[in-house]
Protein backbone atom coordinates (compact mmCIF):
# COMPACT_ATOMS: atom_id res chain seq x y z
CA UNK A 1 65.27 25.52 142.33
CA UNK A 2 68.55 23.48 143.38
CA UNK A 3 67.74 19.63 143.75
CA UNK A 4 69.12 17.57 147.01
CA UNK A 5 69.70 14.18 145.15
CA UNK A 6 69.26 12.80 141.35
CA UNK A 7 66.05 11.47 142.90
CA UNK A 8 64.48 14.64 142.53
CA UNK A 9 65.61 15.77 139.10
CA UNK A 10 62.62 15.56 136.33
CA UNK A 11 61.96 11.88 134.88
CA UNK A 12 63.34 13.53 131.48
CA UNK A 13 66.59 13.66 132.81
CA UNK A 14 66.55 10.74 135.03
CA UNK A 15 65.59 8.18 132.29
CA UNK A 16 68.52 9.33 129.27
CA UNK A 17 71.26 9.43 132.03
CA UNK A 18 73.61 6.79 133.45
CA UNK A 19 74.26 8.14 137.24
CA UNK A 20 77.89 9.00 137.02
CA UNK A 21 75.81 11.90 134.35
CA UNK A 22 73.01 12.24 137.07
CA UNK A 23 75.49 13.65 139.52
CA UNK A 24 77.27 15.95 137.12
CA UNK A 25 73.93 17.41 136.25
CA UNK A 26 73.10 17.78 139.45
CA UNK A 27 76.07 19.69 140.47
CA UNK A 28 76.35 21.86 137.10
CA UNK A 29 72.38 22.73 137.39
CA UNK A 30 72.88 23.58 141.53
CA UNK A 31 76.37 25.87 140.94
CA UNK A 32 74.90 27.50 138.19
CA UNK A 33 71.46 27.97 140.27
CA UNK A 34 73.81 30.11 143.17
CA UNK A 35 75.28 32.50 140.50
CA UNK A 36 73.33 35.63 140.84
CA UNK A 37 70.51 35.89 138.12
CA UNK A 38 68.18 38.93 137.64
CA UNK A 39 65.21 36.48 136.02
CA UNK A 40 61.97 35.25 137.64
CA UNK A 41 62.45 31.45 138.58
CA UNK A 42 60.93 29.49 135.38
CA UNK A 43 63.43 31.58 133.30
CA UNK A 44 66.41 30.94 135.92
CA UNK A 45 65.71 27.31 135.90
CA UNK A 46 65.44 27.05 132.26
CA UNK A 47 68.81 28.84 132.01
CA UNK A 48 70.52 26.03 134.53
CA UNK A 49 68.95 23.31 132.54
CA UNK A 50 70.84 24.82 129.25
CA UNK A 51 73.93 24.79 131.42
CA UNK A 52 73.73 21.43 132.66
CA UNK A 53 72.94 19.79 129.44
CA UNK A 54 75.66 21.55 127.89
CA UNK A 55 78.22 20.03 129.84
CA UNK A 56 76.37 16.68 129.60
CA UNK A 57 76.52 16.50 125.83
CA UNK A 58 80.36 17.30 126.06
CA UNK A 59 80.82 13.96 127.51
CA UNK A 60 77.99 11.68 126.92
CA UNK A 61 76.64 11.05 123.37
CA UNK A 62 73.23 9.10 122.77
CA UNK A 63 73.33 5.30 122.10
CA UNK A 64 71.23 3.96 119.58
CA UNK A 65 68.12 3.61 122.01
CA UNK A 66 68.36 7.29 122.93
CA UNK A 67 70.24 6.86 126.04
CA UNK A 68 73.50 8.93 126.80
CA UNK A 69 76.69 7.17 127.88
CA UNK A 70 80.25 8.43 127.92
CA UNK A 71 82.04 9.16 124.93
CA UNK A 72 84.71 6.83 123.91
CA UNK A 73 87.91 8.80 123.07
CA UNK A 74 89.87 7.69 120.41
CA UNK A 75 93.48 6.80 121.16
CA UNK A 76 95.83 9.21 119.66
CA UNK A 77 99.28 7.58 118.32
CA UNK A 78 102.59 9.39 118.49
């Protein structure tokens, strides 16, 4: 089901995320929850969770206590 705050999202994503993550998983998980699914909830919400994460590992990577933060981009030369 969609979640009102980062407050309410399970402690396995609360404790690995910095909040500026929190929110985008929040909003990734909640638009993908209003696209029209034909599967019974658990399946629906374990679909959204793949989503979410998805775009979380594009832009956090996991520091060496497991945590995610962003991912530094290197600086391109011309």
């Amino acid at each position: 089901m969609p979640y009102t705050s980062t407050t309410e999202l399970p402690a396995s994503v609360r404790h690995v995320l910095p909040v500026q993550a929190l929110n985008i998983f929040l909003k990734v998980f909640n638009d993908a929850w209003t696209k029209p699914r034909d599967l019974p909830v658990k399946e629906r919400e374990a679909v959204c969770f793949k989503i979410a994460w998805a775009v979380i590992k594009r832009s956090f990577e996991k520091n060496r206590i497991g945590l995610r933060q962003p991912i530094k981009k290197a600086n391109k030369k011309s």
